[in-house]
C-alpha atoms as a PDB file:
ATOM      1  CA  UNK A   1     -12.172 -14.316   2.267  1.00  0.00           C
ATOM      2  CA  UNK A   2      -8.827 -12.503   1.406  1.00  0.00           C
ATOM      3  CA  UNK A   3      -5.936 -15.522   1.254  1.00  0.00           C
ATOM      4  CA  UNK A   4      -2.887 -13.045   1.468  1.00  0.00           C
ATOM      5  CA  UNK A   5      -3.081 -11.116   4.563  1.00  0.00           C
ATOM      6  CA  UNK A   6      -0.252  -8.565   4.725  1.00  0.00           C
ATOM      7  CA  UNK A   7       1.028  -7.384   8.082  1.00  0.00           C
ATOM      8  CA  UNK A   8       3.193  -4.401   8.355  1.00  0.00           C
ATOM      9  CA  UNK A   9       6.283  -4.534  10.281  1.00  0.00           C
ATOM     10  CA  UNK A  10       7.154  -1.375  12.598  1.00  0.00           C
ATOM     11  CA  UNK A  11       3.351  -1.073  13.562  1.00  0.00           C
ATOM     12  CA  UNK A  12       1.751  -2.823  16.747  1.00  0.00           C
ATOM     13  CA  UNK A  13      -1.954  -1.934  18.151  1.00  0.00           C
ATOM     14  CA  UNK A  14      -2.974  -2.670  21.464  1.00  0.00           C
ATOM     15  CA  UNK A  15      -6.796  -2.401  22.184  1.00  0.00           C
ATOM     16  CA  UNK A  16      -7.990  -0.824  25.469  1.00  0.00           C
ATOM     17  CA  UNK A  17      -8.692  -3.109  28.326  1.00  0.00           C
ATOM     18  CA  UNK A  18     -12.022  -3.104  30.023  1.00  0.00           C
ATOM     19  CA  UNK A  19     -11.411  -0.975  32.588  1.00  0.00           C
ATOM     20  CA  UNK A  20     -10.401   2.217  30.028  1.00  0.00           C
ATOM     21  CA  UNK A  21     -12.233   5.232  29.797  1.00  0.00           C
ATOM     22  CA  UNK A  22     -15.066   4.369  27.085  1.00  0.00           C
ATOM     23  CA  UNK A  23     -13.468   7.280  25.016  1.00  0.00           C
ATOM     24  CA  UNK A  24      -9.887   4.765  24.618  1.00  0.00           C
ATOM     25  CA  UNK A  25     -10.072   2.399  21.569  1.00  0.00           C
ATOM     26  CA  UNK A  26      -6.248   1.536  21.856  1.00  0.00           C
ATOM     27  CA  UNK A  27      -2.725   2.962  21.249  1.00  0.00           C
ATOM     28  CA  UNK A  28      -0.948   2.132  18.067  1.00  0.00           C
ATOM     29  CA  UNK A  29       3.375   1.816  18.065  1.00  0.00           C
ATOM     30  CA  UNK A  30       5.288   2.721  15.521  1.00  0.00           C
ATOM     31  CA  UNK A  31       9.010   2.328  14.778  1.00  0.00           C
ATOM     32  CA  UNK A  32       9.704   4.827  12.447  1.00  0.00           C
ATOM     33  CA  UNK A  33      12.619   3.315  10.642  1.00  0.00           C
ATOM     34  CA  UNK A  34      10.783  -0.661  10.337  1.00  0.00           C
ATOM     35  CA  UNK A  35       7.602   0.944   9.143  1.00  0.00           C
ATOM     36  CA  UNK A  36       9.488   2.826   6.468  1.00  0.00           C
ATOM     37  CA  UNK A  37      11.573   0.059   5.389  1.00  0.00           C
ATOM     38  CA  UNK A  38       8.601  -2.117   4.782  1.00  0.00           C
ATOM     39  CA  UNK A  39       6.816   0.161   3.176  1.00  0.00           C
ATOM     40  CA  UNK A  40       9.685   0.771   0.825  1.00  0.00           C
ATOM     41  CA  UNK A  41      10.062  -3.399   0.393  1.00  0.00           C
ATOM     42  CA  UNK A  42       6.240  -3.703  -0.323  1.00  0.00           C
ATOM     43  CA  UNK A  43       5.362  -0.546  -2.617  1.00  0.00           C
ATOM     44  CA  UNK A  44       2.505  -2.156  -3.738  1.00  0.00           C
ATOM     45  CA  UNK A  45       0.244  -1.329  -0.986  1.00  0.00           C
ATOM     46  CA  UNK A  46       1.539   2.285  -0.916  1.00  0.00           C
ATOM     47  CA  UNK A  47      -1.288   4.175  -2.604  1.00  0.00           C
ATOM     48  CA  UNK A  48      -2.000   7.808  -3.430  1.00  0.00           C
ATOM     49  CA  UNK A  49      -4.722  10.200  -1.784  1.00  0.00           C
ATOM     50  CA  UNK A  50      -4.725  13.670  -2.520  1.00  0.00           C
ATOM     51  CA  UNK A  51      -1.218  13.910  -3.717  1.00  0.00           C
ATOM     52  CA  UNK A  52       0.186  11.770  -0.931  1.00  0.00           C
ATOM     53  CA  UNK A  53       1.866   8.615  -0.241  1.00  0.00           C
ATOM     54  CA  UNK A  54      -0.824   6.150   2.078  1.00  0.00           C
ATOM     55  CA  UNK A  55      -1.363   2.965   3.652  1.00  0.00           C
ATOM     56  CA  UNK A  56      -4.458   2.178   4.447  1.00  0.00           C
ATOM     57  CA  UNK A  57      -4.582  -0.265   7.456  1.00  0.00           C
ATOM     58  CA  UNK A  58      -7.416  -2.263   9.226  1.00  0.00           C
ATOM     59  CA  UNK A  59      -7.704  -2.345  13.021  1.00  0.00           C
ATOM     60  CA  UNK A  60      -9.061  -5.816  14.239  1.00  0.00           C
ATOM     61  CA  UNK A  61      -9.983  -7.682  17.348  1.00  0.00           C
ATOM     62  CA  UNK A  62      -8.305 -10.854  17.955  1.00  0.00           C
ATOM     63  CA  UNK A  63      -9.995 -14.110  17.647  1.00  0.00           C
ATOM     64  CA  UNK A  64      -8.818 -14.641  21.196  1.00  0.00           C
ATOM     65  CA  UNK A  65      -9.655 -11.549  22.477  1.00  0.00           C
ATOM     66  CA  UNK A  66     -11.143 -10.929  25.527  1.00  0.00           C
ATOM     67  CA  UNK A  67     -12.702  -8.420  27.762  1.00  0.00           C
ATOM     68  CA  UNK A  68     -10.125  -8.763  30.097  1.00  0.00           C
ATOM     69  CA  UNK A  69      -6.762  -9.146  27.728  1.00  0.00           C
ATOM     70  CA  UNK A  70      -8.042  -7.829  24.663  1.00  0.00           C
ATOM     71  CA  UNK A  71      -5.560  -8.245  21.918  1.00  0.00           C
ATOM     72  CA  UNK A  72      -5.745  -6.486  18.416  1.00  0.00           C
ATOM     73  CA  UNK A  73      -3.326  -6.373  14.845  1.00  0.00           C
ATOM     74  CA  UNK A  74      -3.366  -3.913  12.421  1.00  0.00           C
ATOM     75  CA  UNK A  75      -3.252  -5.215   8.443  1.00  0.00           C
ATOM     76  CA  UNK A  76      -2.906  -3.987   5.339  1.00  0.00           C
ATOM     77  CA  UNK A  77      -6.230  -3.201   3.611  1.00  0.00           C
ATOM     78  CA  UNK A  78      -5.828  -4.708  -0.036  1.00  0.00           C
ATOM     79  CA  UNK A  79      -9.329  -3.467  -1.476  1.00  0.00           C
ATOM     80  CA  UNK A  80      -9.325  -1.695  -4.870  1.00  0.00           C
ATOM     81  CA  UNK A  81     -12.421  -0.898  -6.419  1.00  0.00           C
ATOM     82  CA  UNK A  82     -12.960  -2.709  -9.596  1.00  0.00           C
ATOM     83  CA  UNK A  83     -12.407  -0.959 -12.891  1.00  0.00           C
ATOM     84  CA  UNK A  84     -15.615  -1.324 -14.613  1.00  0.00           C
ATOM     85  CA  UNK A  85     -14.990  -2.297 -18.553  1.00  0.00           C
ATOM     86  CA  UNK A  86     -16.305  -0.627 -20.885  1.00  0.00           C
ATOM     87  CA  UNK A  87     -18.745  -1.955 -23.199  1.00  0.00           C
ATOM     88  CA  UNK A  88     -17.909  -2.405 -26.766  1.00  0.00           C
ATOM     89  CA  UNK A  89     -20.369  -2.841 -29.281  1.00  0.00           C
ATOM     90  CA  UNK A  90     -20.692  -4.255 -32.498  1.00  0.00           C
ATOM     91  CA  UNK A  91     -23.078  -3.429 -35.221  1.00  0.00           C
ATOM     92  CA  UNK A  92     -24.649  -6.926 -34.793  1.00  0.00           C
ATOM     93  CA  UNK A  93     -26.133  -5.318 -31.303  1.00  0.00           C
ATOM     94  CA  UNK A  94     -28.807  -3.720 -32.952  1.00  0.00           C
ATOM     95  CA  UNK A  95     -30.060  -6.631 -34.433  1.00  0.00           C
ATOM     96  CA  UNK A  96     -32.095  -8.663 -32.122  1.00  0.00           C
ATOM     97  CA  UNK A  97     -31.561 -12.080 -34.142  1.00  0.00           C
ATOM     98  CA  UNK A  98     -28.279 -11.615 -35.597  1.00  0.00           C
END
């Protein structure tokens, strides 16, 4: 489990209620002038894609969610692929004993 969870400020996400249309996830805020600020305090989770600038966020259910007064948060999606090493060899590796 991920032990630094990073929420961005000058985003909020409110799931639909149960009685939305089935088509109605949720509506997402944003303050323009917060968002930018943190993103500008925390470039670190500013990535690239395609030539842009991107934060990749995760929309999640509440733990004390409910049908009724369903409650959501949007965080910041940390993953980065793992650069695979590469191998080096030595010219031991071709001998099975040595």
């Amino acid at each position: 489990m991920e032990a630094n969870k990073e929420y961005p400020d000058g985003l909020i996400y409110f799931p639909s209620k149960s009685s939305a249309p089935e088509w109605a996830d949720g509506k997402i805020i944003i303050y323009p002038k917060k968002l930018g600020a943190w993103m500008k305090a925390n470039p670190e989770f500013v990535t690239k894609y395609n030539g842009e600038d991107q934060v990749v966020l995760d929309i999640n259910k509440s733990k004390e969610s409910t049908p009724d007064n369903p409650k959501g948060y949007a965080r910041v999606n940390t993953y980065k692929k793992e650069e695979v090493a590469a191998k080096v060899t030595s010219s031991n590796d071709d001998d099975l004993f040595g």
